[in-house]
N, C-alpha and C. Protein backbone atom coordinates (compact mmCIF):
# COMPACT_ATOMS: atom_id res chain seq x y z
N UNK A 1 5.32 -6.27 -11.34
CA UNK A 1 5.45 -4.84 -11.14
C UNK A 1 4.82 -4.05 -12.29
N UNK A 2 4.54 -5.03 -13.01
CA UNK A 2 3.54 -3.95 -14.32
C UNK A 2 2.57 -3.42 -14.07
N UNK A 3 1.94 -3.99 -12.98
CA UNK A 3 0.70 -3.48 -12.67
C UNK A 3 1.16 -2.29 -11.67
N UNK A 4 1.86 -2.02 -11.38
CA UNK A 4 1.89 -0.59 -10.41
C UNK A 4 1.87 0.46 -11.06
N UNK A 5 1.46 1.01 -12.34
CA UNK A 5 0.75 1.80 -12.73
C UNK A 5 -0.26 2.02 -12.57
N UNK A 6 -0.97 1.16 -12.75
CA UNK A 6 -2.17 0.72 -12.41
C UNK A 6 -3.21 1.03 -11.14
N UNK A 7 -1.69 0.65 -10.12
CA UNK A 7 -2.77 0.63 -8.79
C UNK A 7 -2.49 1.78 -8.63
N UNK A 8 -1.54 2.84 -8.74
CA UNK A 8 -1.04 4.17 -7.85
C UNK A 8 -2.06 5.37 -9.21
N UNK A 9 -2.67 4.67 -10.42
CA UNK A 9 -3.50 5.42 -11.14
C UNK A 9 -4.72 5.43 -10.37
N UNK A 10 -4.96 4.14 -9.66
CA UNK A 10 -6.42 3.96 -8.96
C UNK A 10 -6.17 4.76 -7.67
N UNK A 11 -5.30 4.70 -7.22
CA UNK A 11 -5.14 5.11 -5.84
C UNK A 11 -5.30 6.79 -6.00
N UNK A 12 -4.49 7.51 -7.19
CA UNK A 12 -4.70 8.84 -7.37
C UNK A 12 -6.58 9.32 -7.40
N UNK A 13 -7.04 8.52 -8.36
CA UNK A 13 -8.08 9.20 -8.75
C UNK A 13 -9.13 8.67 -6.78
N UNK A 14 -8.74 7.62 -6.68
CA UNK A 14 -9.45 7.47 -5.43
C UNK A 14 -9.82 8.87 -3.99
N UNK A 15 -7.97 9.07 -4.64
CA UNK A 15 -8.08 10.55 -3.49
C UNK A 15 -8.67 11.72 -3.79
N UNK A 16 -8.91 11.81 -5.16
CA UNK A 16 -9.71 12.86 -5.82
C UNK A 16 -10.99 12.47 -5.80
N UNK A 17 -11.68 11.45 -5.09
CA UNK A 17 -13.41 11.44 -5.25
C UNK A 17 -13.61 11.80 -3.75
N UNK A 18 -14.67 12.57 -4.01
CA UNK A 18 -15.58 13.62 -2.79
C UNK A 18 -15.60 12.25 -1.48
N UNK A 19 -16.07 13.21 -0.61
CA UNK A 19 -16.42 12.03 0.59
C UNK A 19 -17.71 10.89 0.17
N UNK A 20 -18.75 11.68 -0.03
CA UNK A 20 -19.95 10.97 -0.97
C UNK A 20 -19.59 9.77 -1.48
N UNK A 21 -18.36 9.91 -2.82
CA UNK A 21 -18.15 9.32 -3.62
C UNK A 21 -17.43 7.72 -3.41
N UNK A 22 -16.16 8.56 -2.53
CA UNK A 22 -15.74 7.36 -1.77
C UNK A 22 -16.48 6.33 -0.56
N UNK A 23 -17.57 6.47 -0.32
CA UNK A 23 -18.85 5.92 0.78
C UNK A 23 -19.11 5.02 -0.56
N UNK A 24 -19.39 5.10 -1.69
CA UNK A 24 -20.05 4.55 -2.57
C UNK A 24 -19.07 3.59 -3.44
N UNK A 25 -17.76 3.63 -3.16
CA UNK A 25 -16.98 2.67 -3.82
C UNK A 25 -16.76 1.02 -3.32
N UNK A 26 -17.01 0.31 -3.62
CA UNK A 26 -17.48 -0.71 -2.64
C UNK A 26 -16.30 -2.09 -2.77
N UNK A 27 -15.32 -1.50 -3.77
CA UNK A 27 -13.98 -2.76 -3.89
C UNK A 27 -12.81 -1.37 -3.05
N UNK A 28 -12.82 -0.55 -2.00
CA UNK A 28 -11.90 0.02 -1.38
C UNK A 28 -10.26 -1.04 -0.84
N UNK A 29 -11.23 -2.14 -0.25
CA UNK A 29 -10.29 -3.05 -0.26
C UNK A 29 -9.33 -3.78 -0.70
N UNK A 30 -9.95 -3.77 -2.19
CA UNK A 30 -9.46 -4.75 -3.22
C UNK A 30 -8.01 -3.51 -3.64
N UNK A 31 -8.04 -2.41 -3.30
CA UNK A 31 -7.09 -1.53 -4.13
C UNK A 31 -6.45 -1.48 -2.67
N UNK A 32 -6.25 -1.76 -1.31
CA UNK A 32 -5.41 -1.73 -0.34
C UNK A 32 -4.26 -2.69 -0.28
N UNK A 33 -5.29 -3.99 -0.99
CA UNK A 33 -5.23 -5.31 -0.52
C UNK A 33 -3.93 -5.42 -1.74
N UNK A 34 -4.10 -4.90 -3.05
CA UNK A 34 -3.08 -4.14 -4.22
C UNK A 34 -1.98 -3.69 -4.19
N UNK A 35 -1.91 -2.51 -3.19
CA UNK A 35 -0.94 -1.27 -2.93
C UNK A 35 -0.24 -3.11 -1.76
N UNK A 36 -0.67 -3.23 -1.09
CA UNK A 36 0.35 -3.73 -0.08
C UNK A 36 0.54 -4.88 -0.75
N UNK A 37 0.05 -5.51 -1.58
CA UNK A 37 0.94 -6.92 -2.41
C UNK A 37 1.83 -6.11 -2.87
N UNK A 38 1.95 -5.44 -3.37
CA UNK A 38 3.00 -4.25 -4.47
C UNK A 38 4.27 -3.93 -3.38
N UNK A 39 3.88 -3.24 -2.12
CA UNK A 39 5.23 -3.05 -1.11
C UNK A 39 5.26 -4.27 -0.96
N UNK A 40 5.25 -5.28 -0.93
CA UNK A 40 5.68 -6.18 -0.16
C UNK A 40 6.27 -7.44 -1.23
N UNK A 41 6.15 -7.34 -2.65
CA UNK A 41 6.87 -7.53 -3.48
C UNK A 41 8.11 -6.87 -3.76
N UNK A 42 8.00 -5.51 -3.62
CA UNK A 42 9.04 -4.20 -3.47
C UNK A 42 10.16 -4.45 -2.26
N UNK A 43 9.45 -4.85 -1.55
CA UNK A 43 10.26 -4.93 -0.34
C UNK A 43 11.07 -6.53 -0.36
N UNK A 44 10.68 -7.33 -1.05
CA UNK A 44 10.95 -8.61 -1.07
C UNK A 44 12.21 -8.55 -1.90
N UNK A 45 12.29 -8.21 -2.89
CA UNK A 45 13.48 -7.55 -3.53
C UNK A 45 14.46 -6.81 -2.55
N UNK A 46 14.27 -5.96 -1.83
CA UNK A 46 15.40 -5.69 -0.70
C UNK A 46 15.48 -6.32 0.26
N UNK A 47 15.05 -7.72 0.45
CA UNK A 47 15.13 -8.57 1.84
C UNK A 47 14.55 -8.02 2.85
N UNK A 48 13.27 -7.38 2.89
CA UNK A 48 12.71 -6.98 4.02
C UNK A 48 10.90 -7.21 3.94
N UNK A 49 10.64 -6.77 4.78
CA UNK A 49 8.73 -7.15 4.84
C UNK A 49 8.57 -5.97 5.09
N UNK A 50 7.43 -5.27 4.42
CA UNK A 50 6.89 -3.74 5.00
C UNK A 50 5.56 -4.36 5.48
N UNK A 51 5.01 -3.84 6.31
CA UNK A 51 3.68 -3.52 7.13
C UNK A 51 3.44 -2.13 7.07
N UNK A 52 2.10 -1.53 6.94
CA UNK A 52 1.62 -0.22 6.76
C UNK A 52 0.08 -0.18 7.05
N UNK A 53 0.40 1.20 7.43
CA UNK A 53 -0.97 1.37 7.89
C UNK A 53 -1.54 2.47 7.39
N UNK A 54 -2.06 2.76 6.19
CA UNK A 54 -2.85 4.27 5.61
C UNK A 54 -3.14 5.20 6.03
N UNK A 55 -3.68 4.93 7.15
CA UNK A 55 -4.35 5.96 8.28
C UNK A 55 -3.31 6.58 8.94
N UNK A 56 -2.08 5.65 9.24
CA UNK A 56 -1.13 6.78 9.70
C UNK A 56 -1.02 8.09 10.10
N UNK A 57 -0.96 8.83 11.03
CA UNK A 57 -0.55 10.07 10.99
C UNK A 57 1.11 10.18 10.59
N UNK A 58 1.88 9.55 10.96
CA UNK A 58 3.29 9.95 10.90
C UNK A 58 3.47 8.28 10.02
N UNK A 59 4.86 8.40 9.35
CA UNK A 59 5.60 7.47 8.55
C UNK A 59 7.17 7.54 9.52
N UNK A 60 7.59 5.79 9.61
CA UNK A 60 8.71 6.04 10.25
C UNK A 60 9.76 4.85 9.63
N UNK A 61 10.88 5.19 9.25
CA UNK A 61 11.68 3.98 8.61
C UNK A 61 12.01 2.81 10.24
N UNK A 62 12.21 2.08 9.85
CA UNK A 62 12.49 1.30 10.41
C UNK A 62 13.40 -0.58 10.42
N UNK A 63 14.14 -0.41 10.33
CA UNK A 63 14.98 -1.99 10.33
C UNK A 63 15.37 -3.31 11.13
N UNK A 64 14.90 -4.15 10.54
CA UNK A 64 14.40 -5.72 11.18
C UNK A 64 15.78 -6.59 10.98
N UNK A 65 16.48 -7.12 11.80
CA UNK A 65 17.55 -7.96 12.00
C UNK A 65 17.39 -9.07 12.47
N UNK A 66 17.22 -10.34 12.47
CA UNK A 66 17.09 -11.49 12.93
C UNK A 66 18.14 -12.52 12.70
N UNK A 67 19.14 -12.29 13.60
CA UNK A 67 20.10 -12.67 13.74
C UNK A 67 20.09 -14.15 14.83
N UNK A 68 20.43 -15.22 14.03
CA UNK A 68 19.52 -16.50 14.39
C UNK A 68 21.13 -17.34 14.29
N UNK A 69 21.49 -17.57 15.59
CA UNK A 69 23.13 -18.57 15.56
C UNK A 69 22.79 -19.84 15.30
């Protein structure tokens, strides 16, 4: 978790580069691929798995039960 400074510093300045700019960044992935190791370490700590999708228009909570006799 040390590094989540890190990625949500990259992720800020990411949203601050022009359209241009972001066409020209060519590890976009490598900082997605980041943010979701990070929830999903985050989430591993509360016993759950997040899946996400950036593009999103809407965000919705949601809870997984697998209740296995």
């Amino acid at each position: 978790m040390a590094d989540k400074t890190g990625v949500t510093q990259a992720r800020k300045e990411y949203n601050d580069l022009t359209d241009a700019q972001k066409k020209a960044v060519t590890n976009y992935s490598k900082l997605k691929e980041l943010e979701y190791r990070l929830a999903e370490l985050e989430s591993d700590s509360e016993k759950s798995s997040l899946w996400f999708d950036r593009t999103a228009q809407a965000r919705q909570i949601i809870s997984v039960c697998n209740n296995q006799n």
